[in-house]
Protein backbone atom coordinates (compact mmCIF):
# COMPACT_ATOMS: atom_id res chain seq x y z
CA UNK A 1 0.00 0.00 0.00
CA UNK A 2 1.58 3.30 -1.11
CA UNK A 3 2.23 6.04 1.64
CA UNK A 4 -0.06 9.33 1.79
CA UNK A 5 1.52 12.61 1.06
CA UNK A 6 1.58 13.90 4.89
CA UNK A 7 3.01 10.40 5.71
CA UNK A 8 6.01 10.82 3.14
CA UNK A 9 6.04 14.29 4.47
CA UNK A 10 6.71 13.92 7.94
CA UNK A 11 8.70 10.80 6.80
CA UNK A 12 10.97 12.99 4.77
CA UNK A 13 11.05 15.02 7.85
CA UNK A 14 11.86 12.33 10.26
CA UNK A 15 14.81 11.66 8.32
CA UNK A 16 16.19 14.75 8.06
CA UNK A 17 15.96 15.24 11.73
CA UNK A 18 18.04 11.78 12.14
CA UNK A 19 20.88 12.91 9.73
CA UNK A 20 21.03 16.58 11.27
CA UNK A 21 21.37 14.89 14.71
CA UNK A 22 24.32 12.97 13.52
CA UNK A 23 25.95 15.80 12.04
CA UNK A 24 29.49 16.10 13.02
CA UNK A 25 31.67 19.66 13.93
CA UNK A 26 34.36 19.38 11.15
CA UNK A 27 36.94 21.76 11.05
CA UNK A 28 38.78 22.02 7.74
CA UNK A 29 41.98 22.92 6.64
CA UNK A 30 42.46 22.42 2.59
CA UNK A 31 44.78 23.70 0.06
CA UNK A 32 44.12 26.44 -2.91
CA UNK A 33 44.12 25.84 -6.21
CA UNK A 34 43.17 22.34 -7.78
CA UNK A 35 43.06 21.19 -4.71
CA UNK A 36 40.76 23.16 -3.18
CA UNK A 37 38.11 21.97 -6.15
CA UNK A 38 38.19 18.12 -5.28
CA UNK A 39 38.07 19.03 -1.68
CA UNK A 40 34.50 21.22 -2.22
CA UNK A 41 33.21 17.90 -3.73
CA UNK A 42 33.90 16.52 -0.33
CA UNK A 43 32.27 19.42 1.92
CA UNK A 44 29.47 19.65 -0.32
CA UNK A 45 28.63 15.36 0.55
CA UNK A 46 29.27 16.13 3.96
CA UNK A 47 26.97 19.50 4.09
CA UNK A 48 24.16 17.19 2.40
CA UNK A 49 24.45 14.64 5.41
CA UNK A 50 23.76 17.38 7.85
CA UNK A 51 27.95 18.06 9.06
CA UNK A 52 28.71 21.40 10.29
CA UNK A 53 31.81 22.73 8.51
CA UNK A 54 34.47 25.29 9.64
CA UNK A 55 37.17 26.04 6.50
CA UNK A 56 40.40 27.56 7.19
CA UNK A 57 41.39 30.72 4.86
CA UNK A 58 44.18 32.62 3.89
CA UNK A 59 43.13 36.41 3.21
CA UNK A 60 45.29 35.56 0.13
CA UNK A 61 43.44 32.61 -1.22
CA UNK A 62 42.32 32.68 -4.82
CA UNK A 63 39.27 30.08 -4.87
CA UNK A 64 38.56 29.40 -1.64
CA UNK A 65 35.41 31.95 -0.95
CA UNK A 66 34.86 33.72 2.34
CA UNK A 67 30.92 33.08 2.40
CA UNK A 68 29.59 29.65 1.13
CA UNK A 69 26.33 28.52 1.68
CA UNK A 70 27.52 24.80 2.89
CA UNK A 71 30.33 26.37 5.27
CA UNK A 72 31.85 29.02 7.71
CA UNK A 73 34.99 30.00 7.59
CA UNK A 74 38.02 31.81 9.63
CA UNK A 75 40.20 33.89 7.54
CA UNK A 76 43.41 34.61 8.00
CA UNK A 77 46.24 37.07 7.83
CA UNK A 78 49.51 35.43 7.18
CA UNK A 79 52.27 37.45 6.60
CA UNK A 80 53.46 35.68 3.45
CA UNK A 81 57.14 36.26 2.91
CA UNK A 82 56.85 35.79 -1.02
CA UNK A 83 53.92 35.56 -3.54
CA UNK A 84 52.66 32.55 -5.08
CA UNK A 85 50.25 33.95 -7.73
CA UNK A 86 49.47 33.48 -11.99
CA UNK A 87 53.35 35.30 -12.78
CA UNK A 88 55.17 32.35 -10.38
CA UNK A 89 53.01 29.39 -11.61
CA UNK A 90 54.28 31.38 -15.08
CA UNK A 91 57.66 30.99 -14.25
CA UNK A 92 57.81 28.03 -13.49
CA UNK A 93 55.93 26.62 -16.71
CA UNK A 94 58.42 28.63 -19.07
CA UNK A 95 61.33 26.95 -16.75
CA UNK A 96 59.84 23.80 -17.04
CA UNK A 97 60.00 24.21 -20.91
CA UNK A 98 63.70 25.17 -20.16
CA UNK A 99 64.03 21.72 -19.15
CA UNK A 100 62.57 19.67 -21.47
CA UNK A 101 65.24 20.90 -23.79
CA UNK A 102 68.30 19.86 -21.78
CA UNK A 103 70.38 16.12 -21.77
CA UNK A 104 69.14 13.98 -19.65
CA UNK A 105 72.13 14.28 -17.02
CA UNK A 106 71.58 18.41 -17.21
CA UNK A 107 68.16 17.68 -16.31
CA UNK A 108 68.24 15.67 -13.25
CA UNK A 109 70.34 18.40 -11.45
CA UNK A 110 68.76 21.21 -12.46
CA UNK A 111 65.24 19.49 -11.97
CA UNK A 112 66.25 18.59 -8.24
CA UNK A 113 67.58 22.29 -7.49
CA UNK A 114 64.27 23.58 -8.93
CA UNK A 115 61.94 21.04 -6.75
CA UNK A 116 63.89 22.34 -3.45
CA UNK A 117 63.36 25.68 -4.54
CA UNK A 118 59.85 25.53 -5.03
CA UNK A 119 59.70 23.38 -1.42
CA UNK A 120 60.86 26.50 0.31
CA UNK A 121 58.28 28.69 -1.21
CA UNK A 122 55.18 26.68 -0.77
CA UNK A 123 56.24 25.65 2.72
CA UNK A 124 57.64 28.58 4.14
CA UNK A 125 54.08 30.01 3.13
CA UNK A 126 52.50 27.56 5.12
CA UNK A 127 54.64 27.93 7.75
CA UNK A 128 53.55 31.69 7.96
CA UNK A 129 50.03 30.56 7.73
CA UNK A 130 50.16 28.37 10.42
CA UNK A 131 51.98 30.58 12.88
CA UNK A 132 49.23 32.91 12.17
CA UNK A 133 46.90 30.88 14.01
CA UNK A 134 48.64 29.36 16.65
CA UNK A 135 50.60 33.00 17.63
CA UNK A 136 46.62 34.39 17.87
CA UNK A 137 45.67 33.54 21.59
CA UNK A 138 42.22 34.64 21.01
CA UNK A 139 42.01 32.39 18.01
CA UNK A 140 43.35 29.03 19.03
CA UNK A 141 40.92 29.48 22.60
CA UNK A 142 38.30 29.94 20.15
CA UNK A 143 39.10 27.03 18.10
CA UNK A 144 39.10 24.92 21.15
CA UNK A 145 35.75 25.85 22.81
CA UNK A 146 34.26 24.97 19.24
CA UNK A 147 34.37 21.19 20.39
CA UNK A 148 35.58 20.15 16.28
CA UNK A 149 35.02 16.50 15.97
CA UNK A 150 38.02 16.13 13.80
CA UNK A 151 39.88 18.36 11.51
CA UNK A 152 39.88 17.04 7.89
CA UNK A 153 43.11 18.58 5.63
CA UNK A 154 45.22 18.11 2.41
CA UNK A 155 48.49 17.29 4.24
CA UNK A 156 50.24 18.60 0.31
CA UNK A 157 51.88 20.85 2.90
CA UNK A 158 51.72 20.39 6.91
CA UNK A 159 49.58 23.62 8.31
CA UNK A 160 46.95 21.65 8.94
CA UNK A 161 48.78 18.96 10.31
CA UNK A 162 50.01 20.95 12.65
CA UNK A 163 46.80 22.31 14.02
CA UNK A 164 45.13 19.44 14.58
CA UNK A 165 47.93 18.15 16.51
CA UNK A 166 47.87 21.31 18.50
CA UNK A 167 44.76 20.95 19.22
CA UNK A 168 44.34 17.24 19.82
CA UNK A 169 42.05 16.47 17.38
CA UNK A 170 41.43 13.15 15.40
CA UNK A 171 42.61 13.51 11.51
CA UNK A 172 41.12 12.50 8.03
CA UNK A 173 43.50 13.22 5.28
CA UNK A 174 42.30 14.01 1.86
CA UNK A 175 45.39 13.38 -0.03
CA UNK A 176 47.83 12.35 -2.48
CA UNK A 177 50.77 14.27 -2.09
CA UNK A 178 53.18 14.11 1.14
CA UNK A 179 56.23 16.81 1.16
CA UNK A 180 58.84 15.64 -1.33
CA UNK A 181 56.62 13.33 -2.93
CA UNK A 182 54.17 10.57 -3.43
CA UNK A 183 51.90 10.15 0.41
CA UNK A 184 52.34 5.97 0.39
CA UNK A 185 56.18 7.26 1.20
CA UNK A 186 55.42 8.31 4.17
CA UNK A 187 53.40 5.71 5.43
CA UNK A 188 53.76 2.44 3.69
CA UNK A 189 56.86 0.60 2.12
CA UNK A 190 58.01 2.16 -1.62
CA UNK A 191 60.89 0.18 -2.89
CA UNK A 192 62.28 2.33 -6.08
CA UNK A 193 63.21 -0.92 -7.38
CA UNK A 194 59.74 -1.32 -8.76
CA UNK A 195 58.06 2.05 -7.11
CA UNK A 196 58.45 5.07 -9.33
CA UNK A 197 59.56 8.14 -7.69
CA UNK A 198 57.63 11.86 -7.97
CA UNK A 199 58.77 13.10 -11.80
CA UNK A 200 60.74 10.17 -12.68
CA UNK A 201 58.68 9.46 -15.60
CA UNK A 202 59.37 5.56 -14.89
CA UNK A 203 56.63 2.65 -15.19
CA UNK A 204 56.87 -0.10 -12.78
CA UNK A 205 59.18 -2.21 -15.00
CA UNK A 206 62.41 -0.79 -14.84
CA UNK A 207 65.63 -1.93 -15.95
CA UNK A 208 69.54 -1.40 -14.06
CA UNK A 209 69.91 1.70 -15.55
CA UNK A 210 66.13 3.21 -14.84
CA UNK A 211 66.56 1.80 -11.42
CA UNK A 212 69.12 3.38 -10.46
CA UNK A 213 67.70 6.83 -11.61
CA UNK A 214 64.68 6.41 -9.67
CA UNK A 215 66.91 5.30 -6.43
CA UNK A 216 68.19 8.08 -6.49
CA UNK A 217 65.78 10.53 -6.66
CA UNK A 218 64.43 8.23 -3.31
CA UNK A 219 67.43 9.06 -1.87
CA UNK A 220 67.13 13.07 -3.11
CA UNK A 221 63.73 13.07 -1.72
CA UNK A 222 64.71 11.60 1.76
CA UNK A 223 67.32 14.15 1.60
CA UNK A 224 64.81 17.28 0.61
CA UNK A 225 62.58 16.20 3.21
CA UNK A 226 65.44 15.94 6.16
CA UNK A 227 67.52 19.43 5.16
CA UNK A 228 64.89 21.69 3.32
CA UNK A 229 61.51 20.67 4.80
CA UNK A 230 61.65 19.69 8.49
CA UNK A 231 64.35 22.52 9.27
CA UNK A 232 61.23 25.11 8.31
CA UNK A 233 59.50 24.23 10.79
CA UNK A 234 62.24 23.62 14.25
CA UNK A 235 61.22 26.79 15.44
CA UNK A 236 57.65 26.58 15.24
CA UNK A 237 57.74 23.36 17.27
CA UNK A 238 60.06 24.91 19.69
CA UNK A 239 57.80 27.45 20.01
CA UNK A 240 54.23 25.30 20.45
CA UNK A 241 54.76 22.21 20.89
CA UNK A 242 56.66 19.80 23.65
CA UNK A 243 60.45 19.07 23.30
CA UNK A 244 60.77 16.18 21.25
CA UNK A 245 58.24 17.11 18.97
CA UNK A 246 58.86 15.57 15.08
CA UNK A 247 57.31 16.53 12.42
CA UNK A 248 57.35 13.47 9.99
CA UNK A 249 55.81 11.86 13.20
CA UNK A 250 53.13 13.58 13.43
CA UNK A 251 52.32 13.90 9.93
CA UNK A 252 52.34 9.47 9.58
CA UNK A 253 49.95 9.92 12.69
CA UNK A 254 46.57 11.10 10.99
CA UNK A 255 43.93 8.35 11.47
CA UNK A 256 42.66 7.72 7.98
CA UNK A 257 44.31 8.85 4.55
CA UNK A 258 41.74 9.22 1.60
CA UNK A 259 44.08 8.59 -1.29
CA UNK A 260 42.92 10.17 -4.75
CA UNK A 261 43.63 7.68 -6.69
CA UNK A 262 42.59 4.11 -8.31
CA UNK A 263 44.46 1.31 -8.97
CA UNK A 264 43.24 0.72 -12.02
CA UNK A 265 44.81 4.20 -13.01
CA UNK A 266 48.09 3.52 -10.65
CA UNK A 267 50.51 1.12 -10.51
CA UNK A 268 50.37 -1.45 -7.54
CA UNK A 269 52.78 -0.56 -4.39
CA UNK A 270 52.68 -1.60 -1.00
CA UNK A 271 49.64 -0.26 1.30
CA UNK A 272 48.77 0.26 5.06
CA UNK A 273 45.24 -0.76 6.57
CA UNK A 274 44.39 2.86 7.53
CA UNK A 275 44.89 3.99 3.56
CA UNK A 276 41.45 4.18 1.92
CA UNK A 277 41.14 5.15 -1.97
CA UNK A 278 38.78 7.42 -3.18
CA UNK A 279 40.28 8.24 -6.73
CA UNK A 280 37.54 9.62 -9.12
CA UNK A 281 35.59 10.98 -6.59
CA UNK A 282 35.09 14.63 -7.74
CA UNK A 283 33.86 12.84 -11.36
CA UNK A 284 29.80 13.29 -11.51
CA UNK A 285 26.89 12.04 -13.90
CA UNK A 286 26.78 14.41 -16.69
CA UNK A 287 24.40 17.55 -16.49
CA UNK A 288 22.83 19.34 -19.06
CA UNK A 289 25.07 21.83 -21.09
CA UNK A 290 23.90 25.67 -21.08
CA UNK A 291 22.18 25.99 -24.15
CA UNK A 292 24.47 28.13 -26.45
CA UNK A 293 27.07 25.52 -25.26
CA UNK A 294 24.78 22.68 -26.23
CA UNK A 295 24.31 24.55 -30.00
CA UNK A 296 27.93 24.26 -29.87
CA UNK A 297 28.48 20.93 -29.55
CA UNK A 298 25.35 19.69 -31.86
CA UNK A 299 26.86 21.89 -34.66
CA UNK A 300 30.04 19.76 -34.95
CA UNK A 301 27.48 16.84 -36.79
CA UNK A 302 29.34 13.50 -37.16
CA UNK A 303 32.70 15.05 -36.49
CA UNK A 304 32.40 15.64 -32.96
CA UNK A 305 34.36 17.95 -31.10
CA UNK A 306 37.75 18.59 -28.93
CA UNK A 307 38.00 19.28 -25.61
CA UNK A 308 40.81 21.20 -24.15
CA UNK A 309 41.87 23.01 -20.71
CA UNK A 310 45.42 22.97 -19.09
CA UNK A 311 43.75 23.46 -15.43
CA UNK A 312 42.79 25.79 -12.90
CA UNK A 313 46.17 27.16 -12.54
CA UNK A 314 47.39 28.12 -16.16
CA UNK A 315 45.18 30.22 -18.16
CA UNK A 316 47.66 29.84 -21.08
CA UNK A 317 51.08 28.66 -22.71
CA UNK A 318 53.86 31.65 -24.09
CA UNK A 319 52.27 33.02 -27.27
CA UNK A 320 54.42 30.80 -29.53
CA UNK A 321 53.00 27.80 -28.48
CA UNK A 322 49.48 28.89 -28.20
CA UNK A 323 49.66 29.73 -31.55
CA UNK A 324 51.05 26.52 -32.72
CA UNK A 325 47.70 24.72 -30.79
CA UNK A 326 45.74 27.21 -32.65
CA UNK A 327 46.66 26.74 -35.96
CA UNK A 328 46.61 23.05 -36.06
CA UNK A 329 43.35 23.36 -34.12
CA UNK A 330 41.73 25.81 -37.37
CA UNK A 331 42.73 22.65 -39.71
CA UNK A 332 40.96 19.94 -37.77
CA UNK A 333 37.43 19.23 -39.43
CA UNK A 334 36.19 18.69 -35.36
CA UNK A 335 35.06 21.36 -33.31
CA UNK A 336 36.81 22.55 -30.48
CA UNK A 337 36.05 24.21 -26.77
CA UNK A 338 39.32 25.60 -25.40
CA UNK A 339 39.50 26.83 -21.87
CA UNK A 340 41.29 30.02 -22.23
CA UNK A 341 42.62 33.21 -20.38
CA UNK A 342 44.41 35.90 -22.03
CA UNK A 343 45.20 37.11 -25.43
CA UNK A 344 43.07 35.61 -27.80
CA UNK A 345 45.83 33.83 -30.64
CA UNK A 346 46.07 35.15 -34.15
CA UNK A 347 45.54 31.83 -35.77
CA UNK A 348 42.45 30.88 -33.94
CA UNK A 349 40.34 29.58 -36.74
CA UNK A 350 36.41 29.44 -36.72
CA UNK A 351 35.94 26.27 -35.55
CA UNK A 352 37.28 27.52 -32.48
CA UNK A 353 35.12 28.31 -28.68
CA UNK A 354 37.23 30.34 -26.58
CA UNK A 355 36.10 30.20 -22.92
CA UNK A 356 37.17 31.43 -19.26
CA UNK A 357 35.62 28.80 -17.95
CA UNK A 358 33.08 25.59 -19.08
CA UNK A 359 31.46 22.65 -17.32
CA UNK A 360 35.07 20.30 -18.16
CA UNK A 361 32.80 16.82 -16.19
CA UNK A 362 29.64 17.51 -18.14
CA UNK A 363 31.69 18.61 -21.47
CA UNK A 364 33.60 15.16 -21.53
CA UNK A 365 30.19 13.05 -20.38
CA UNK A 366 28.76 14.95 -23.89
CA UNK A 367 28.82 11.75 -27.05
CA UNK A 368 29.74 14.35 -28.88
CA UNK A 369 33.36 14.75 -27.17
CA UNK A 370 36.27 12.52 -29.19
CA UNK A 371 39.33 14.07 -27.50
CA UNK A 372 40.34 15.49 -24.41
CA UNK A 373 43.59 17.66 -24.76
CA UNK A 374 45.10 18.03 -21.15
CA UNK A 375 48.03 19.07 -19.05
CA UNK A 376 47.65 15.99 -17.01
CA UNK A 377 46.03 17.53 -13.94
CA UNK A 378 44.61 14.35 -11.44
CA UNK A 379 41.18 15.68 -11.56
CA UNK A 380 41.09 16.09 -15.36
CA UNK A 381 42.52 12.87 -16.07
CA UNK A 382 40.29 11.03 -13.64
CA UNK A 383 37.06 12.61 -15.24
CA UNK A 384 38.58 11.49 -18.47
CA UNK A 385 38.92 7.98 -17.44
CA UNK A 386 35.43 8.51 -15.62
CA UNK A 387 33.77 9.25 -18.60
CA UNK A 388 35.85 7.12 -21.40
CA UNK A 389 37.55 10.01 -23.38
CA UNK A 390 40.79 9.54 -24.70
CA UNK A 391 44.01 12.10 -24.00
CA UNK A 392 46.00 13.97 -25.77
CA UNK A 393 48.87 15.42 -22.92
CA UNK A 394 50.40 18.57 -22.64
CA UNK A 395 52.39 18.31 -19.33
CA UNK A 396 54.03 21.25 -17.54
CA UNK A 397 54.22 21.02 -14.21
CA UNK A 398 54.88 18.60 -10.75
CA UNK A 399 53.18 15.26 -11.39
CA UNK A 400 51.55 15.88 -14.50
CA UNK A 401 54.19 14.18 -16.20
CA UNK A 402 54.10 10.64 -13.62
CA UNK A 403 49.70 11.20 -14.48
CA UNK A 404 50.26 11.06 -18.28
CA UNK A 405 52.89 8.42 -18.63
CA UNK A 406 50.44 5.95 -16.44
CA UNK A 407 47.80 6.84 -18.87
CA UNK A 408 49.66 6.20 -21.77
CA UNK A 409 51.37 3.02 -20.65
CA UNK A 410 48.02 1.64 -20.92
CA UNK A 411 47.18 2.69 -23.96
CA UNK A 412 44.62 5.34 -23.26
CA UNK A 413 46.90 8.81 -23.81
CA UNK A 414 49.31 9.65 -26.35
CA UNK A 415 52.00 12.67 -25.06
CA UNK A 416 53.61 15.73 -26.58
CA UNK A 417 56.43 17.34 -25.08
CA UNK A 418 55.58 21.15 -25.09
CA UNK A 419 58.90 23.01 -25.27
CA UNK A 420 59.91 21.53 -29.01
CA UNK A 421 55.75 21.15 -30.37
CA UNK A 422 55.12 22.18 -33.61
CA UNK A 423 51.34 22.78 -35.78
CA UNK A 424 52.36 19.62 -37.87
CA UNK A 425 53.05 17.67 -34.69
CA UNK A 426 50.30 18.74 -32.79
CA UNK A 427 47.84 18.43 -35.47
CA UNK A 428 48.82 14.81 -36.15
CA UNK A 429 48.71 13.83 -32.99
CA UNK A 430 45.16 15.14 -32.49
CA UNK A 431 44.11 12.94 -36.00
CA UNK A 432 45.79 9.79 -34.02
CA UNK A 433 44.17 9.73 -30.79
CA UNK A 434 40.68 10.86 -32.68
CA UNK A 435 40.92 8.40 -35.56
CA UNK A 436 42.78 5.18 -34.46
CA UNK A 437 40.12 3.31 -31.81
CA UNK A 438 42.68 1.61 -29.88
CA UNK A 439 42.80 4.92 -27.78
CA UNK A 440 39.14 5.04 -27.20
CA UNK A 441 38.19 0.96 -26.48
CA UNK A 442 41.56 1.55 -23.97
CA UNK A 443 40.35 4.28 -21.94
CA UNK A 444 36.20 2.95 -22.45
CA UNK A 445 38.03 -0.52 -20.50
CA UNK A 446 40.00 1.42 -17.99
CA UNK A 447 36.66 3.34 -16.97
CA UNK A 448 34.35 0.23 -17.03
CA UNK A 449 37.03 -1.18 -14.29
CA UNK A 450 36.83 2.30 -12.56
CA UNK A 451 33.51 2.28 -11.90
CA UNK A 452 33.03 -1.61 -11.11
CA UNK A 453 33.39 -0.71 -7.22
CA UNK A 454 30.75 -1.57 -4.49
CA UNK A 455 30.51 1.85 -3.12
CA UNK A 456 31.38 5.00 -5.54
CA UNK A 457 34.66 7.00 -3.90
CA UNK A 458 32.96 9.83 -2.36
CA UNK A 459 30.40 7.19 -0.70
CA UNK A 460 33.69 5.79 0.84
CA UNK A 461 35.34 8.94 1.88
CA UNK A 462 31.82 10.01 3.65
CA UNK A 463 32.00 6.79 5.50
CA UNK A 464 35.63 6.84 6.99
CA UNK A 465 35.12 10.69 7.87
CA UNK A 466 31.91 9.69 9.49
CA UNK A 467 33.97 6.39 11.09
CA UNK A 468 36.65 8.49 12.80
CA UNK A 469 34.05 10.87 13.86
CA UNK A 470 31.99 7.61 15.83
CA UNK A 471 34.58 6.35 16.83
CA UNK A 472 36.86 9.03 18.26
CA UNK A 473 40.28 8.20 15.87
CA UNK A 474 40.80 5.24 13.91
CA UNK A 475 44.19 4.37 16.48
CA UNK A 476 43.74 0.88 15.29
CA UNK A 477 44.42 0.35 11.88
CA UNK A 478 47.72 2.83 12.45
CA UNK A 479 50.43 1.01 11.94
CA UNK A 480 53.45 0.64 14.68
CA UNK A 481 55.87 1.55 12.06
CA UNK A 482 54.76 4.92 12.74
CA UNK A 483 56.63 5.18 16.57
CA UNK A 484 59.62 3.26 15.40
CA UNK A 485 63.17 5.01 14.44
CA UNK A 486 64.25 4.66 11.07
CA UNK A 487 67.10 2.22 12.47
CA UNK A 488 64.29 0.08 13.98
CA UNK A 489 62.10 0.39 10.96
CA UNK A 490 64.58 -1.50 9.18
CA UNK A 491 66.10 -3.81 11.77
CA UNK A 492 69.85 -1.83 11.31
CA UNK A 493 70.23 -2.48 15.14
CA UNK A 494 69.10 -5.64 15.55
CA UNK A 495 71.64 -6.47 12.30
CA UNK A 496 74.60 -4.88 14.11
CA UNK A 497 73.17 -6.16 17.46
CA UNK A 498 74.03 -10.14 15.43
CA UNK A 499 77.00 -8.93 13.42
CA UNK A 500 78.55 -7.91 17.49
CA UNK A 501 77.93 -11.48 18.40
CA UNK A 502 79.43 -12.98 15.45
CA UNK A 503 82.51 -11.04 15.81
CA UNK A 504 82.63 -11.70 19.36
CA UNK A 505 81.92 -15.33 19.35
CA UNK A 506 84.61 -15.25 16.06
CA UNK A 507 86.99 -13.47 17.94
CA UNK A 508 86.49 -15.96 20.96
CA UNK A 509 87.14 -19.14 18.76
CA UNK A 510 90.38 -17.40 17.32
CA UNK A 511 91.46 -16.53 20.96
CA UNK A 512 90.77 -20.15 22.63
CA UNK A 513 92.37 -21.85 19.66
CA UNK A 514 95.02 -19.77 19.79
CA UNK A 515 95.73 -20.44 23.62
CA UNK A 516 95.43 -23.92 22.71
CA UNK A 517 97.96 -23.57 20.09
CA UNK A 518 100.19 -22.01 22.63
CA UNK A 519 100.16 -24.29 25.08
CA UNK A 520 100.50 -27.17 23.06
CA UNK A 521 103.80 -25.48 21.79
CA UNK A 522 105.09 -24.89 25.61
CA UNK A 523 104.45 -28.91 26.58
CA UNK A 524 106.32 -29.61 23.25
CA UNK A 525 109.35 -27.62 23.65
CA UNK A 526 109.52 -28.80 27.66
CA UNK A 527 109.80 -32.44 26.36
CA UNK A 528 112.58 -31.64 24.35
């Protein structure tokens, strides 16, 4: 028997009332940029289940917005001792393109120098942003009358890791990266032998030569991490937190790490119990297109049409290259949607939608979409796997380059190398992803095994915030890796510990027989 309308009402009602009276505190601490766009997906699930949410600011941010209907926030004034805005993120794609163009050996070097560089910038900002908050008395007693349930942050860099600890709160990461590199580093095995390291642009199979290329850049990163990151930071501990305090420590301690990222998309490494994997989770069902967008897209008839959008980031390449894009872009017959700031190119032919900004998940769910032409952002590639489109990569920056080479060791992505692309190079590539199917049936397989999962990846991530929010922490499926020294870790004491009693019990067989020998010698000569 169906329900009357006042029953479903005060049904509907009932519910809502049960969900609101879960709702969690949840104090949040993300980072800008990209990051800060997967991370809405996130607050917006957790709004919908009735959570109250508290988001961290800089005065300085660029997307994160002061008033949100789904959250309050705290802003604060850091003072930031140098600017990270469009001209760096500039700089460092035209050095990037610098680069490309130099041997191998060249590269390495001057790759490692720029990655401790750019350390120093992004953490000394957080450093000033954290000290912010924890040098504001008023603040911090505010923060810890508001009773937060846990503190949910993108540990990328440790401000928020460093809250939550000072305020003794239970912590969900939402992450991927760690400080030098790759998260599973700092909390699970990663033997470079088969692990590839952050910008090594190495698959899993490696041979001597690769392996020793990505061992070293483990032992680089263990090195950037010791003597450019933790130093940062020594006096802020002093400062807040008890003697003894480490840093790395405390960053292995959060209860439960949401990993973006799939294994169907990664290759397989070692993983810890606490490590849950919520890749593809910002990726939607497809909405309908505005309607002069829509036009756009029907008008490209049998052809179809190109996708294109280097991020949130980078509004566009140095002229040159945007006009090599463009004019291999006007010869296509397909039509194409570029996301685009700045000068609009000479060469841009009619086919051609410049935008600021477009729908990129509902644009690549469209059947008319053939090709997605990307930088090799996580989110973009994800929706591309998401929603079966096949990539054509432009990477610039940080690990655009490991995203791209995954996708195309399976098939699914061819890749350009910006700093030496050319119209003919660029416009035959395009042709080959579009027009030879392996491209498409290998990304159509790699989403059908993406989205074979029994709960979709922001269903999962609600559930473990929601878990360590029940249950207080998740101390129980931390591993005890976490409190042991790095000689410990990997049993260098206990080795010397049985290399001592070798050498003693060695030494004490070469000392008796030796004695023996001696005396044996004495009764000899006497009987002479």
């Amino acid at each position: 028997m169906g329900m009357r309308p006042k029953q479903l009402s005060a049904l509907t009602c009932l519910l809502f009332v049960i969900c609101s009276c879960r709702g969690g505190n949840i104090l949040v601490f993300p980072e800008d940029g990209s990051h800060w766009v997967n991370m809405q997906v996130i607050l917006r699930k957790l709004h919908t289940y009735g959570h109250s949410l508290t988001v961290m600011r800089s005065s300085k941010s660029w997307y994160i917005q002061e008033n949100s209907s789904i959250y309050s926030t705290i802003t604060v004034n850091p003072n930031e001792i140098e600017g990270v805005g469009p001209d760096f993120f500039m700089m460092l794609i035209e050095r990037s393109l610098e680069l490309q163009k130099m041997s191998p050996f060249f590269h390495f070097f001057e790759q490692q120098k720029d990655i401790a560089n750019i350390l120093k910038v992004f953490h000394n900002g957080a450093l000033q942003f954290v000290s912010a908050i924890l040098d504001d008395a008023e603040l911090v007693e505010w923060l810890r009358k508001a009773k937060f349930d846990l503190l949910l942050t993108d540990p990328a860099f440790p401000a928020g890791v460093l809250l939550a600890k000072f305020l003794h709160l239970p912590m969900v990461y939402n992450v991927r990266w760690l400080n030098a590199g790759e998260a599973h580093m700092a909390i699970a095995p990663s033997p470079p032998s088969y692990v590839p390291m952050y910008n090594s642009l190495l698959s899993d199979q490696m041979n001597f030569l690769q392996r020793t290329d990505n061992f070293l850049r483990y032992l680089v990163s263990l090195l950037q991490e010791q003597y450019v990151i933790v130093p940062i930071y020594s006096k802020l501990l002093e400062r807040h937190f008890p003697p003894g305090t480490d840093l790395l420590s405390m960053q292995q301690s959060a209860d439960i790490w949401m990993m973006r990222m799939d294994f169907v998309f990664e290759f397989p490494r070692p993983t810890m119990p606490n490590v849950v994997y919520i890749g593809g989770f910002q990726c939607q069902p497809v909405q309908a297109l505005p309607e002069e967008l829509e036009d756009f897209m029907q008008s490209s008839g049998e052809h179809g049409v190109v996708i294109m959008s280097l991020g949130a980031m980078v509004g566009a390449l140095p002229t040159e290259i945007t006009e090599v894009i463009a004019t291999a872009f006007a010869e296509i017959p397909q039509k194409v949607v570029w996301r685009y700031h700045g000068k609009r190119p000479l060469s841009l032919g009619n086919n051609t939608l410049l935008l600021e900004w477009f729908p990129q998940n509902d644009l690549l769910g469209h059947p008319k979409t053939r090709v997605f032409v990307s930088h090799g952002g996580t989110n973009g590639i994800y929706e591309a796997i998401y929603h079966g489109v096949p990539v054509l990569a432009l990477p610039l920056l940080f690990d655009q380059f490991d995203n791209v080479l995954r996708l195309q060791v399976r098939g699914a992505a061819r890749v350009l190398q910006v700093a030496t692309l050319t119209s003919q190079e660029f416009l035959e590539a395009v042709k080959e992803v579009i027009q030879n199917p392996l491209y498409r049936n290998n990304i159509r397989k790699l989403s059908e095994l993406h989205r074979d999962q029994p709960l979709s990846p922001l269903d999962c991530a609600i559930f473990w915030i929601e878990y360590v929010m029940r249950h207080k922490g998740a101390p129980h499926l931390r591993s005890e890796a976490t409190n042991l020294s790095w000689y410990s870790y990997h049993n260098i004491d206990v080795v010397a510990f049985l290399l001592s009693i070798m050498m003693i019990a060695l030494w004490s067989s070469l000392y008796v027989c030796k004695l023996l020998c001696c005396r044996k010698s004495i009764k000899k000569n006497k009987i002479e």
